[in-house]
N, C-alpha and C. Protein backbone atom coordinates (compact mmCIF):
# COMPACT_ATOMS: atom_id res chain seq x y z
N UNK A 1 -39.89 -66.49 34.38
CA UNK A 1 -41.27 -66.39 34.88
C UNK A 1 -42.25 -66.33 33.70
N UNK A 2 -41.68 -65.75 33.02
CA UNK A 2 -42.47 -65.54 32.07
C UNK A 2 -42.63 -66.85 30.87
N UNK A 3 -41.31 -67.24 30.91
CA UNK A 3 -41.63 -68.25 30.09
C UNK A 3 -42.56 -69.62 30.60
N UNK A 4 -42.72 -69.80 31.81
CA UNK A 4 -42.83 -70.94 32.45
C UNK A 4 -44.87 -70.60 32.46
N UNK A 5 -45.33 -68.93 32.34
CA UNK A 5 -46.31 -68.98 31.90
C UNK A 5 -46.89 -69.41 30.53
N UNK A 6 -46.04 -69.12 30.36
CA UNK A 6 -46.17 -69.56 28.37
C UNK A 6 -46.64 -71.29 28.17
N UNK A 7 -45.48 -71.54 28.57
CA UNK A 7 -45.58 -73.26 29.16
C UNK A 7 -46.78 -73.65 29.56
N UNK A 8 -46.90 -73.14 30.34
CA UNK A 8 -48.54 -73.67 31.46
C UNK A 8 -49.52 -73.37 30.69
N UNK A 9 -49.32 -72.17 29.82
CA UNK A 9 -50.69 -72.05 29.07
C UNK A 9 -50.90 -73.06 27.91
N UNK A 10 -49.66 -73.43 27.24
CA UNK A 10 -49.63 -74.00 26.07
C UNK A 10 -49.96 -75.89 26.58
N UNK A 11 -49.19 -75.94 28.02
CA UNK A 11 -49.95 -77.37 28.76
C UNK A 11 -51.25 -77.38 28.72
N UNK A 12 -52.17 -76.23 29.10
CA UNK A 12 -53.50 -76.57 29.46
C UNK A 12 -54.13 -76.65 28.02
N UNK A 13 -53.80 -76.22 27.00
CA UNK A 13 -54.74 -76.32 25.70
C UNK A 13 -54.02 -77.62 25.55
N UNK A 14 -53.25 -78.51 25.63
CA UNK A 14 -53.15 -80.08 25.24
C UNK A 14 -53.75 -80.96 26.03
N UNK A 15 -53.79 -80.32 27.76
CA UNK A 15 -54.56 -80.99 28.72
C UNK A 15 -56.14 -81.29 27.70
N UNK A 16 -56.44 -79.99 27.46
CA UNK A 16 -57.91 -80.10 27.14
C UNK A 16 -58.21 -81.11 25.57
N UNK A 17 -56.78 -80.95 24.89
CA UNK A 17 -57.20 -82.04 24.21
C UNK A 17 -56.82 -83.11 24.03
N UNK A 18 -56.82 -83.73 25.21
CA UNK A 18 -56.05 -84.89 25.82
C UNK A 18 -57.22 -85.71 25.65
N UNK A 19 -58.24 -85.51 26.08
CA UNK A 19 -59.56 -86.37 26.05
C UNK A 19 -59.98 -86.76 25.45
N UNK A 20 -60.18 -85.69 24.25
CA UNK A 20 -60.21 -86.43 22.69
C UNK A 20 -59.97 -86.94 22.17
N UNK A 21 -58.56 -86.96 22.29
CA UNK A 21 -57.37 -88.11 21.95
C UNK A 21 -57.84 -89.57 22.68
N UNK A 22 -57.73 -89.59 23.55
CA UNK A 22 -58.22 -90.61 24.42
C UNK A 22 -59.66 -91.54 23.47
N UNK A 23 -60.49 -89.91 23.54
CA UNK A 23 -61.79 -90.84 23.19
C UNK A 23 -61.91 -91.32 21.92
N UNK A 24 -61.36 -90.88 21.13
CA UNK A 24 -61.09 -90.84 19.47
C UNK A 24 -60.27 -92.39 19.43
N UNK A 25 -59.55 -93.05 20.65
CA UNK A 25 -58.92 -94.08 20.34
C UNK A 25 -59.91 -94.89 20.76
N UNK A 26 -60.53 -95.07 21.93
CA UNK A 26 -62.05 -95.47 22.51
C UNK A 26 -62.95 -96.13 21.14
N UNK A 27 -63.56 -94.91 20.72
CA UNK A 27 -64.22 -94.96 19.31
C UNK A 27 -63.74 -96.33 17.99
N UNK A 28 -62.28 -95.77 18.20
CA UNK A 28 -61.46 -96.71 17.63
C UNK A 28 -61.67 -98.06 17.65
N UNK A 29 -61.53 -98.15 18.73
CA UNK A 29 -61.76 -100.08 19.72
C UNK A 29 -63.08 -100.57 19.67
N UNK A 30 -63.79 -99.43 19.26
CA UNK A 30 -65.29 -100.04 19.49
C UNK A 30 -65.95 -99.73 21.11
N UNK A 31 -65.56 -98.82 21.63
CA UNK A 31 -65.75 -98.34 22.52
C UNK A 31 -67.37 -97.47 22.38
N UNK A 32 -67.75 -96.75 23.41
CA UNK A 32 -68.62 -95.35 23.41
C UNK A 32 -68.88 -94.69 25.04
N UNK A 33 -69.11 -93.18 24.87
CA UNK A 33 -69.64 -92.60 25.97
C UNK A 33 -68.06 -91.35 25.97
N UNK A 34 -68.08 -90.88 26.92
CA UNK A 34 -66.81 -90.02 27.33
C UNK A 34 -65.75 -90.62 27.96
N UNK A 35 -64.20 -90.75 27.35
CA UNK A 35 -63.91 -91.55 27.78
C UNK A 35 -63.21 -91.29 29.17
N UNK A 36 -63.09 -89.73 29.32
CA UNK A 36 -62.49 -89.04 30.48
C UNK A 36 -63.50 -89.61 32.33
N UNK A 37 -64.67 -90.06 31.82
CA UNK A 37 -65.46 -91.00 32.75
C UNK A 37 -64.76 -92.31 33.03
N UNK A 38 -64.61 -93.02 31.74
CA UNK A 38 -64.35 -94.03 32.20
C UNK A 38 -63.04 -94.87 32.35
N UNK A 39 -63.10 -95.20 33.89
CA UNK A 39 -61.74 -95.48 34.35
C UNK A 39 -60.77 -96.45 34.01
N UNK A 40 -61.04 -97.39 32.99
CA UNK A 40 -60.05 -97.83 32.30
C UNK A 40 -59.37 -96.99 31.52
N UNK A 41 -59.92 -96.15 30.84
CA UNK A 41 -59.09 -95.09 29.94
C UNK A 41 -58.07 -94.60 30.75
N UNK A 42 -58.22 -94.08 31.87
CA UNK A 42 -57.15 -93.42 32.67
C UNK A 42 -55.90 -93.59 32.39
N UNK A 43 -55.51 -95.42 32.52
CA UNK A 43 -54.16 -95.15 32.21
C UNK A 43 -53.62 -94.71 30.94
N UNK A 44 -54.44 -95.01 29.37
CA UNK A 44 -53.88 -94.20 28.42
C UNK A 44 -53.85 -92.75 28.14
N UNK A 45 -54.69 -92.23 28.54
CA UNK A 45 -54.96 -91.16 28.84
C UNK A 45 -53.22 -90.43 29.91
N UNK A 46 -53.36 -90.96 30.97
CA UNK A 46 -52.22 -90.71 32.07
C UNK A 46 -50.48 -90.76 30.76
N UNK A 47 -50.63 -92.12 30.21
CA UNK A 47 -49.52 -92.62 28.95
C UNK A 47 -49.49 -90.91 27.86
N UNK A 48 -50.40 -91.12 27.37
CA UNK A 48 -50.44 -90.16 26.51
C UNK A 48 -50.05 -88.92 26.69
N UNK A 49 -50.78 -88.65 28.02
CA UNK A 49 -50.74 -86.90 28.21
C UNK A 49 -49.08 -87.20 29.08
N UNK A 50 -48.41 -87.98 29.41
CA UNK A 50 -46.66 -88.08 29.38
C UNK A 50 -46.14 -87.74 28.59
N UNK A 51 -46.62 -88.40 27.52
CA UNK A 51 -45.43 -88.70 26.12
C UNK A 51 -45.71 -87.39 25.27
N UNK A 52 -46.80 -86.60 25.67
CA UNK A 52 -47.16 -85.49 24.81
C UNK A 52 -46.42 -84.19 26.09
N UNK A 53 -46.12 -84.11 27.06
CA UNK A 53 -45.49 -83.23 28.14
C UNK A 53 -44.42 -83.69 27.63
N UNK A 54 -43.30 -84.49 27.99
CA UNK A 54 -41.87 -84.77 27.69
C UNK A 54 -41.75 -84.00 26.19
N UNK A 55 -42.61 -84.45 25.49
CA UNK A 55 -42.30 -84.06 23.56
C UNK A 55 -42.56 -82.78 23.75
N UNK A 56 -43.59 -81.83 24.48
CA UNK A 56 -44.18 -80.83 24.52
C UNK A 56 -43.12 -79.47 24.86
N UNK A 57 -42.73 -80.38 25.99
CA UNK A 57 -41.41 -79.49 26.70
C UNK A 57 -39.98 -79.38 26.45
N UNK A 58 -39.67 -80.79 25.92
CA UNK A 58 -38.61 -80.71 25.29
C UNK A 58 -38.46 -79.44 23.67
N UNK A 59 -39.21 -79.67 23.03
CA UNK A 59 -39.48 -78.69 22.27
C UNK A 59 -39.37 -77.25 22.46
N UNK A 60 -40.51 -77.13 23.28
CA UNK A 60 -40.49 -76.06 23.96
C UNK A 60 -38.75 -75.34 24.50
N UNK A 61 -38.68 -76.31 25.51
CA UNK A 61 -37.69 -75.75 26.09
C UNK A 61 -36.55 -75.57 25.58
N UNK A 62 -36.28 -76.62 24.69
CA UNK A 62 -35.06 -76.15 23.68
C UNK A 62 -35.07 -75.36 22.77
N UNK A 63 -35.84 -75.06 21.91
CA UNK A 63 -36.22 -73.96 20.90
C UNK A 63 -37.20 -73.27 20.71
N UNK A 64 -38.70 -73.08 21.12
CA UNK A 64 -39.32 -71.78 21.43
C UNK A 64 -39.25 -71.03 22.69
N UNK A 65 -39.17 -71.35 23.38
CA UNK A 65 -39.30 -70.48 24.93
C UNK A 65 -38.10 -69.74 24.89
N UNK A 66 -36.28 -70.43 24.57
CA UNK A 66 -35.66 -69.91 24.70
C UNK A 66 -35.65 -68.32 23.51
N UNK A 67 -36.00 -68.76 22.74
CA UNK A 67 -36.50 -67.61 21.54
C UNK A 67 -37.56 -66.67 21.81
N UNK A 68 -38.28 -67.19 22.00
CA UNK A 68 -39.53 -66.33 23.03
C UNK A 68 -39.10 -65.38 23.81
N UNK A 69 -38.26 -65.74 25.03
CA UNK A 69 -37.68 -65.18 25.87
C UNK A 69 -36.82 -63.97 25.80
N UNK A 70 -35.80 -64.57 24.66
CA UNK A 70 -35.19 -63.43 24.10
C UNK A 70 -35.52 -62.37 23.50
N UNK A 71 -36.54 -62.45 22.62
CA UNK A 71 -36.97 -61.95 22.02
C UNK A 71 -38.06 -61.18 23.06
N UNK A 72 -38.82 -61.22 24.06
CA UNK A 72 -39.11 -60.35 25.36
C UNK A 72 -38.03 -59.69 25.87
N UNK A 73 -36.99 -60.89 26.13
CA UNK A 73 -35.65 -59.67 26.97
C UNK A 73 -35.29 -58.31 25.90
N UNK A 74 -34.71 -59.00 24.33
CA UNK A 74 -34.23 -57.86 23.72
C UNK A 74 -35.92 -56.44 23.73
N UNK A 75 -37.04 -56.86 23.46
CA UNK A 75 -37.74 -56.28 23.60
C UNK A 75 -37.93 -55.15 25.10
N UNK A 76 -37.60 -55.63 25.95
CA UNK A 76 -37.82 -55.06 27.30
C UNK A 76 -37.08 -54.10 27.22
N UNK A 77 -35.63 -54.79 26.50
CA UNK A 77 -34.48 -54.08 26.54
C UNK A 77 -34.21 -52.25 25.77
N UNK A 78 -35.11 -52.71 24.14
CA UNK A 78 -35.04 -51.94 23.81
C UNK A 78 -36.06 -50.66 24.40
N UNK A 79 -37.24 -51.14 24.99
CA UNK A 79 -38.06 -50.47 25.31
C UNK A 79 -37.52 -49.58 26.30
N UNK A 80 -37.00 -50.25 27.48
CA UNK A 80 -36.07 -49.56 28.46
C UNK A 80 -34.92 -48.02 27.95
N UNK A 81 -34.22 -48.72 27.04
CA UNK A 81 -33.35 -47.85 26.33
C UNK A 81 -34.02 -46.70 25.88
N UNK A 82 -35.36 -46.92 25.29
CA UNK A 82 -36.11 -45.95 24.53
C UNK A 82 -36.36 -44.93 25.46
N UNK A 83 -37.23 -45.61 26.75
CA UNK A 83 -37.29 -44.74 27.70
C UNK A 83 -36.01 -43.94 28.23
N UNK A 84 -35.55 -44.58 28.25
CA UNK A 84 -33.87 -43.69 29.10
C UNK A 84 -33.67 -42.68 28.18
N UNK A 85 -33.49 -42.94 26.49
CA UNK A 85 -33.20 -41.75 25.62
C UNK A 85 -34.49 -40.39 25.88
N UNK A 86 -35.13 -41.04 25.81
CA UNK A 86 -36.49 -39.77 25.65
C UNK A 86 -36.34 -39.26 26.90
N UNK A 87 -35.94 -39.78 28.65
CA UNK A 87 -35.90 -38.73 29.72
C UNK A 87 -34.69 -38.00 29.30
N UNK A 88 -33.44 -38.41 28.94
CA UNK A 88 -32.41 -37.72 28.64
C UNK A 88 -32.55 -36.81 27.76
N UNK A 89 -32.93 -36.91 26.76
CA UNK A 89 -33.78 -35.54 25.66
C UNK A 89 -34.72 -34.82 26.32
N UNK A 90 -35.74 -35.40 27.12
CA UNK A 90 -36.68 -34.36 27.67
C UNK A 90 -35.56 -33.41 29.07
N UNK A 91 -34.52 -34.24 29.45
CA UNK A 91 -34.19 -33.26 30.22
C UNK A 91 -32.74 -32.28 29.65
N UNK A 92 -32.79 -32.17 28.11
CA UNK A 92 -31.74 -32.05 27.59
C UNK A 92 -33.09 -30.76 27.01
N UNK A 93 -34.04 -31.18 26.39
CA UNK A 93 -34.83 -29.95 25.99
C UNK A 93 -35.11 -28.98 27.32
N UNK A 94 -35.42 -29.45 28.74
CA UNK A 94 -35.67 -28.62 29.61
C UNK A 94 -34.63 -27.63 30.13
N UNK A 95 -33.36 -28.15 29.85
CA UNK A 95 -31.76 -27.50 30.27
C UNK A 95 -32.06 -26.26 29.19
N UNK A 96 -32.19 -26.66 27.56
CA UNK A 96 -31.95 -25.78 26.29
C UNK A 96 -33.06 -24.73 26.48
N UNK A 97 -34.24 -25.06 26.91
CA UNK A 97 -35.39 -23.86 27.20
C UNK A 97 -34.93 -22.79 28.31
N UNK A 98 -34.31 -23.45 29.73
CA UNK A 98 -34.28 -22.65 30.35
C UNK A 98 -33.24 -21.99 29.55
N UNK A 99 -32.05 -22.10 29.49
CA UNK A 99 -31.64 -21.66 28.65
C UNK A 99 -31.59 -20.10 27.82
N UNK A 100 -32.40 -20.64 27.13
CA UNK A 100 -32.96 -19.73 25.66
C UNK A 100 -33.20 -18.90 26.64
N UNK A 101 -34.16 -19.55 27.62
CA UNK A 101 -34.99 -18.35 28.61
C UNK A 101 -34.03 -17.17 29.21
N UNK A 102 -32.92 -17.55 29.56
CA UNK A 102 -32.25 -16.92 30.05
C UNK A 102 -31.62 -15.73 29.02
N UNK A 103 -30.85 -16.87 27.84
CA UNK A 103 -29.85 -15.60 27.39
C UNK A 103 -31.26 -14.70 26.64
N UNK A 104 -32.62 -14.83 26.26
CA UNK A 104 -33.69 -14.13 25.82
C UNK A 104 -33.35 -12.64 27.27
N UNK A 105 -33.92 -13.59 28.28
CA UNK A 105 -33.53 -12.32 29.14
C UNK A 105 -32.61 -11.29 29.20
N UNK A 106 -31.47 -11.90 29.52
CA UNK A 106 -29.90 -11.21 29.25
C UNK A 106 -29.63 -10.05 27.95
N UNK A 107 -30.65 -11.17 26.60
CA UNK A 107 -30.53 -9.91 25.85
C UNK A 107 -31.48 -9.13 25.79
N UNK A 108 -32.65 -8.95 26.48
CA UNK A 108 -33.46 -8.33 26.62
C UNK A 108 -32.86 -6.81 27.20
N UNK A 109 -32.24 -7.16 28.61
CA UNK A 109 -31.33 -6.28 29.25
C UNK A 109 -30.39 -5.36 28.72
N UNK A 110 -29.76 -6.42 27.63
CA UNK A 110 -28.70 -5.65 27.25
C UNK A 110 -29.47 -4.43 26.08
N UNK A 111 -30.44 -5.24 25.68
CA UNK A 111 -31.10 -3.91 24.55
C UNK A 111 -31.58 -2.67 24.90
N UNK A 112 -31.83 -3.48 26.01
CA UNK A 112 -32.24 -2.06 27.02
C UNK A 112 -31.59 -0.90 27.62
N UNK A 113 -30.22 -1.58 27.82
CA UNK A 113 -29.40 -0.84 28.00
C UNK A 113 -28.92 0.21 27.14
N UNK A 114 -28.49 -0.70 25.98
CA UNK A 114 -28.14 0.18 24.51
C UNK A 114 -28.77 1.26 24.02
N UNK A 115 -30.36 0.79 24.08
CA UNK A 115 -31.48 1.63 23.65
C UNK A 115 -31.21 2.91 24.49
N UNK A 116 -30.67 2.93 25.91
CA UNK A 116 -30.77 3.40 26.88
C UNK A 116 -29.82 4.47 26.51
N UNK A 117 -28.70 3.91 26.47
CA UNK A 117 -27.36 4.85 25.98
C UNK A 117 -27.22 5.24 24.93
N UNK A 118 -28.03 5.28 23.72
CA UNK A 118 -28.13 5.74 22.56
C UNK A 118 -28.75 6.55 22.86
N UNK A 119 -30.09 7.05 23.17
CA UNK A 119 -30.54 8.02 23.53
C UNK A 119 -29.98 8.95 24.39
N UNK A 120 -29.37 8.05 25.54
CA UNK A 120 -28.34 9.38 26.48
C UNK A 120 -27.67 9.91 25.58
N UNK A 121 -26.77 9.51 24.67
CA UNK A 121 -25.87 9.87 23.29
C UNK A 121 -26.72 10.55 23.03
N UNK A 122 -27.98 10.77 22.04
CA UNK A 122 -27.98 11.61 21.14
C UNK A 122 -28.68 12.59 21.91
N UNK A 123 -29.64 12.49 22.93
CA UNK A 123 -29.95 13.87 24.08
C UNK A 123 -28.71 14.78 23.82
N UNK A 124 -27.70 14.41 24.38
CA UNK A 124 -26.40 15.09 24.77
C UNK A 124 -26.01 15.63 23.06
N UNK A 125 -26.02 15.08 22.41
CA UNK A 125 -25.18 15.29 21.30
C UNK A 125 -26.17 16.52 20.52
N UNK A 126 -27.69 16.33 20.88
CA UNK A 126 -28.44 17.42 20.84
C UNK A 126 -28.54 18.64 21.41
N UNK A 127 -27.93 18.50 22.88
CA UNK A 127 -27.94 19.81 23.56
C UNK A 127 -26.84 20.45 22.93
N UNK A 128 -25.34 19.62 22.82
CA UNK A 128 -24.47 20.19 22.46
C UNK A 128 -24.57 20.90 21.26
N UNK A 129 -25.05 20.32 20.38
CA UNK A 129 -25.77 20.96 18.88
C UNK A 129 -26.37 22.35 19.36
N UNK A 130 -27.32 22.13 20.07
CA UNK A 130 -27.83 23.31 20.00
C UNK A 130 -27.19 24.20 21.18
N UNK A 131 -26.79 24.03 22.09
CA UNK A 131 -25.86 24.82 22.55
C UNK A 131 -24.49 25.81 21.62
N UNK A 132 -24.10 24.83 21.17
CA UNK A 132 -22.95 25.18 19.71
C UNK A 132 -23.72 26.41 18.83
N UNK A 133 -24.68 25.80 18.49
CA UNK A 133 -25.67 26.63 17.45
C UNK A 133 -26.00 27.90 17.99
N UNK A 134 -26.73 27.92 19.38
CA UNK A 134 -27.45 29.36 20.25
C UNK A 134 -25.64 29.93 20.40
N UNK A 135 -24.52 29.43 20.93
CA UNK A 135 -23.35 29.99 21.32
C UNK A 135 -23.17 31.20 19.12
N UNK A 136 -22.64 30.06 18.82
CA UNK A 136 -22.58 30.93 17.20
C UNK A 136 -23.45 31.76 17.02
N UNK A 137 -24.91 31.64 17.09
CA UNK A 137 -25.62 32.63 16.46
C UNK A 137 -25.46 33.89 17.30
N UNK A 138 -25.33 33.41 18.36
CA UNK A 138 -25.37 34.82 19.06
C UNK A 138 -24.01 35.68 19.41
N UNK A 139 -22.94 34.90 18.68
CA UNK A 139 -21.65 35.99 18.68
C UNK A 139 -21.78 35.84 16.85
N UNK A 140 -22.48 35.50 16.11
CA UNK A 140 -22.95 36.22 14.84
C UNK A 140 -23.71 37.71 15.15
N UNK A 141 -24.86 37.52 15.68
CA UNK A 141 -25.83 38.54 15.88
C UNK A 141 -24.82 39.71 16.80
N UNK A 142 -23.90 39.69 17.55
CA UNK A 142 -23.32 40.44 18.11
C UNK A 142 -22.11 40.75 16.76
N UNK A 143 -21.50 40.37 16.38
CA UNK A 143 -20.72 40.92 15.16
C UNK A 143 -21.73 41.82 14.25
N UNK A 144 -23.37 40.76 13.67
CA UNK A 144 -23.84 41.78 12.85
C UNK A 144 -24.41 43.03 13.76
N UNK A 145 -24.28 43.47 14.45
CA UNK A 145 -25.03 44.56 15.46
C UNK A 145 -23.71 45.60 15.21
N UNK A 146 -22.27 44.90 15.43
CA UNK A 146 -20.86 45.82 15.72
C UNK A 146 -21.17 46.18 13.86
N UNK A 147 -21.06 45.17 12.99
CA UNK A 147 -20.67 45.62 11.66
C UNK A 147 -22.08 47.30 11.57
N UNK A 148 -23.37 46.83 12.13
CA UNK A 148 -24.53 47.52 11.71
C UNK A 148 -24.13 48.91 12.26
N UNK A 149 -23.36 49.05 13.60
CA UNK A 149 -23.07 50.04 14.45
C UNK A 149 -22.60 50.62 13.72
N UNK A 150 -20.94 50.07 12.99
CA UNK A 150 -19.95 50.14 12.57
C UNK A 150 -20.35 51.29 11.56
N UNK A 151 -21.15 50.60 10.03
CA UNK A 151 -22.09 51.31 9.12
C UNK A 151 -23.06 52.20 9.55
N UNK A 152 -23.39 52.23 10.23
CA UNK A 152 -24.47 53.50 10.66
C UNK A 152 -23.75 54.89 10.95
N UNK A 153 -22.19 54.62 11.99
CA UNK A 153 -21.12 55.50 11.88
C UNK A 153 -21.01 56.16 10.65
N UNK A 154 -20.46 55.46 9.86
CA UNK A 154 -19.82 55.65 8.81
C UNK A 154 -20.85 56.46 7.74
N UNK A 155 -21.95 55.80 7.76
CA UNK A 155 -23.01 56.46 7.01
C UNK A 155 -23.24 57.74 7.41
N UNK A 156 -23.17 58.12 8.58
CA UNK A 156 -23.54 58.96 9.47
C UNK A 156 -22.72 59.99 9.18
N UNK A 157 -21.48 59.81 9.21
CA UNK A 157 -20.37 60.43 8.99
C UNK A 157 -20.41 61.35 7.42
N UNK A 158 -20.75 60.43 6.71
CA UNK A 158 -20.52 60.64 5.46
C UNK A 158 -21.83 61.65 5.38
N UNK A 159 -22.92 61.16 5.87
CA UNK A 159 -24.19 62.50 5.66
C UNK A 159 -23.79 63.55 6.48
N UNK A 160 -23.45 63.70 7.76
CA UNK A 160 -23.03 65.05 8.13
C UNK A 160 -21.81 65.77 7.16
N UNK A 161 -20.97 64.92 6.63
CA UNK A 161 -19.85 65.60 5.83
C UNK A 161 -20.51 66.07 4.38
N UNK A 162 -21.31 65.30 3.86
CA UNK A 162 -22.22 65.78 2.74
C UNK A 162 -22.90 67.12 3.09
N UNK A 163 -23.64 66.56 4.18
CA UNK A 163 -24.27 68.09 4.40
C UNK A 163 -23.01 69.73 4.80
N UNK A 164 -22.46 69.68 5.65
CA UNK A 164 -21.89 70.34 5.25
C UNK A 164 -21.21 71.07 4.38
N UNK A 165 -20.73 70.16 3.60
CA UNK A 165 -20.55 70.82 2.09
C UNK A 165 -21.55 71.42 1.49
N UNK A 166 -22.92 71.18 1.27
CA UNK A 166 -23.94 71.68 0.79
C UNK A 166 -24.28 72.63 1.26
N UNK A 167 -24.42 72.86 2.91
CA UNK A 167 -24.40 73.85 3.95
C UNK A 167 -23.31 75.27 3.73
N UNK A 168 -22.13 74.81 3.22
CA UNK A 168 -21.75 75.83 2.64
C UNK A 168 -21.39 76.15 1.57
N UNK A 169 -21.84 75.21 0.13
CA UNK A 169 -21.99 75.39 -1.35
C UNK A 169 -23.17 76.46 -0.90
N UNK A 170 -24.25 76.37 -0.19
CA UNK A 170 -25.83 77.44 -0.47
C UNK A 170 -25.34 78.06 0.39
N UNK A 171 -24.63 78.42 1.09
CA UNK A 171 -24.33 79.50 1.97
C UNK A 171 -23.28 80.76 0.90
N UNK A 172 -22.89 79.85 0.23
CA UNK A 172 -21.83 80.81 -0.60
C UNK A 172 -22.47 80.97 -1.83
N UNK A 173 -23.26 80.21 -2.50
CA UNK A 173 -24.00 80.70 -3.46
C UNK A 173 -25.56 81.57 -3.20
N UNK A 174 -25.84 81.58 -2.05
CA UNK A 174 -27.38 82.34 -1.79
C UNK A 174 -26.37 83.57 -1.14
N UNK A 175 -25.99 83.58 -0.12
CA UNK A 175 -25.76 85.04 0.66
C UNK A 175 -24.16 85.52 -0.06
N UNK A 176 -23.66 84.63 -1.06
CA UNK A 176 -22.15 84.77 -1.28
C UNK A 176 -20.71 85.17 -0.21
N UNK A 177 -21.43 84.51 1.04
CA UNK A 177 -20.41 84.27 1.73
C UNK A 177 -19.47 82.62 1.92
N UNK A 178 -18.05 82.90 1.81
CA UNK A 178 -17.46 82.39 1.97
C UNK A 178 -17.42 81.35 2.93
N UNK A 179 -17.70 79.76 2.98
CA UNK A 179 -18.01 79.01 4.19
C UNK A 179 -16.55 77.89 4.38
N UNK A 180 -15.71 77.72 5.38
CA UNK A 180 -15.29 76.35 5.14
C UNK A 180 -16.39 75.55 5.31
N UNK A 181 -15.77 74.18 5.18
CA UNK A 181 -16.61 73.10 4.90
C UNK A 181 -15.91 72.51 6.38
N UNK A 182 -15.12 72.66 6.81
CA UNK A 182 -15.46 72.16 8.49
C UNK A 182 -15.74 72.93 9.79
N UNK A 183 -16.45 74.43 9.15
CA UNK A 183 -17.10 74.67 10.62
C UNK A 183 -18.31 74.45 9.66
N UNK A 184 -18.79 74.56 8.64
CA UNK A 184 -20.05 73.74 8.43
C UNK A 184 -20.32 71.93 8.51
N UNK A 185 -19.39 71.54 8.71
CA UNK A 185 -19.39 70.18 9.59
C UNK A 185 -19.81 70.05 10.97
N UNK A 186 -19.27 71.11 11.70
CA UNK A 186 -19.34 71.22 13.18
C UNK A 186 -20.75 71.24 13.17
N UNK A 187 -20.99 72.47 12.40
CA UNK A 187 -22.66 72.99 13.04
C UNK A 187 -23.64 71.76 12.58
N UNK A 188 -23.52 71.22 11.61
CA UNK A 188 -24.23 69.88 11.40
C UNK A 188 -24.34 69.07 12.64
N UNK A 189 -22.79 68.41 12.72
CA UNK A 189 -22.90 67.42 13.78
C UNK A 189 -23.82 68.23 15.00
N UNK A 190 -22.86 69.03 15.72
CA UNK A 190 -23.92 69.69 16.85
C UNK A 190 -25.29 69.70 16.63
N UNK A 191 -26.19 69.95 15.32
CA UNK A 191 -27.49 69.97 15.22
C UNK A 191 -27.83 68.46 15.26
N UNK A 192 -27.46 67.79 14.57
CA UNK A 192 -27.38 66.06 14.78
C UNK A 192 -27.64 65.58 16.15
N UNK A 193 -26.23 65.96 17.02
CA UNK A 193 -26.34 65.72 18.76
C UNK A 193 -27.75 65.54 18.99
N UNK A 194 -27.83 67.08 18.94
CA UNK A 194 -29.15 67.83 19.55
C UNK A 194 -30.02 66.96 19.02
N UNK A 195 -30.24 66.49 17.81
CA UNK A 195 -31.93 65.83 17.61
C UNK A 195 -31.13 64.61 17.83
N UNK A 196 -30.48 63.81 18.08
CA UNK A 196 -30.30 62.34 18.68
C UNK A 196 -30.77 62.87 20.40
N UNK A 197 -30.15 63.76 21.20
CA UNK A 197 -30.74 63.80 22.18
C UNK A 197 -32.21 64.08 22.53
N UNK A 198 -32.96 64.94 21.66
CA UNK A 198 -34.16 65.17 21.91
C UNK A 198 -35.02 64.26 21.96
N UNK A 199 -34.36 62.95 20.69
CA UNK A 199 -35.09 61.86 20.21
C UNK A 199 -34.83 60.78 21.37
């Protein structure tokens, strides 16, 4: 189809200078005027514009049109191809986006998650800390209370036993009576009682 336009177009620009030809031979002979008027010309004119179609087409048809042609087909061809690659890439980029889109999501989720359980982790790993910590300190603080008890006894002990001795070192050196040193213990502690109870 296409070639046979080609043809027709390349006929009508020889049609048109078919006349010229004509009149240019006119001129020749000693002729004048246009020779496409006048009707003896016709038949060379009719001769001519033959022998220039047969030569025109033969040409044509054997070696440009068929080249022409091809050279449209491979053209169409490649153009076609071009197109086919670029929908196949555009629907090869639209597959890879959604895609992305997705595992983006997925790992969105999963960070979330993690983020999620790391914190449950260290909440917990915090209470336990400080649970651990309040549990120790406070069977520390109960040991230092027993040791403080413990020493206050003992201190205690040791000042009522001091005093007594002294109680009856000045008892035997002021009135020079004879004192043990554990009923002057007794009377200590008993006075002791007494001011822990009063107090």
């Amino acid at each position: 189809m296409k070639n046979n336009k080609i043809f027709l177009s390349l006929l009508g620009i020889f049609l048109a200078l078919m006349p010229t030809l004509a009149w240019a031979e006119e001129v020749h002979h000693g002729g004048g005027g246009l020779p496409q008027f006048n009707p003896e010309s016709w038949p060379s004119q009719i001769f001519w514009l033959t022998v220039f179609f047969v030569i025109l087409y033969t040409v044509f048809s054997k070696s440009v049109l068929p080249e022409i042609g091809q050279t449209i087909e491979s053209r169409k061809e490649f153009i076609q191809s071009e197109i086919k690659e670029a929908e196949f890439l555009s629907t090869e980029a639209q597959a890879l986006k959604h895609a992305i889109e997705s595992e983006m999501k997925n790992a969105g989720h999963i960070a979330h998650s993690l983020v999620h359980a790391v914190e449950t982790h260290n909440k917990k790993h915090m209470d336990d800390s400080l649970a651990a910590f309040r549990a120790r300190f406070e069977e520390e603080m109960v040991q230092t209370e027993t040791r403080i008890q413990t020493a206050q006894g003992a201190v205690l002990a040791d000042m009522q036993s001091i005093a007594a001795e002294l109680a009856a070192a000045a008892a035997q050196k002021i009135a020079g009576i004879p004192a043990e040193s554990s009923g002057a213990e007794s009377v200590v502690r008993n006075l002791s009682q007494k001011i822990k109870n009063a107090a």
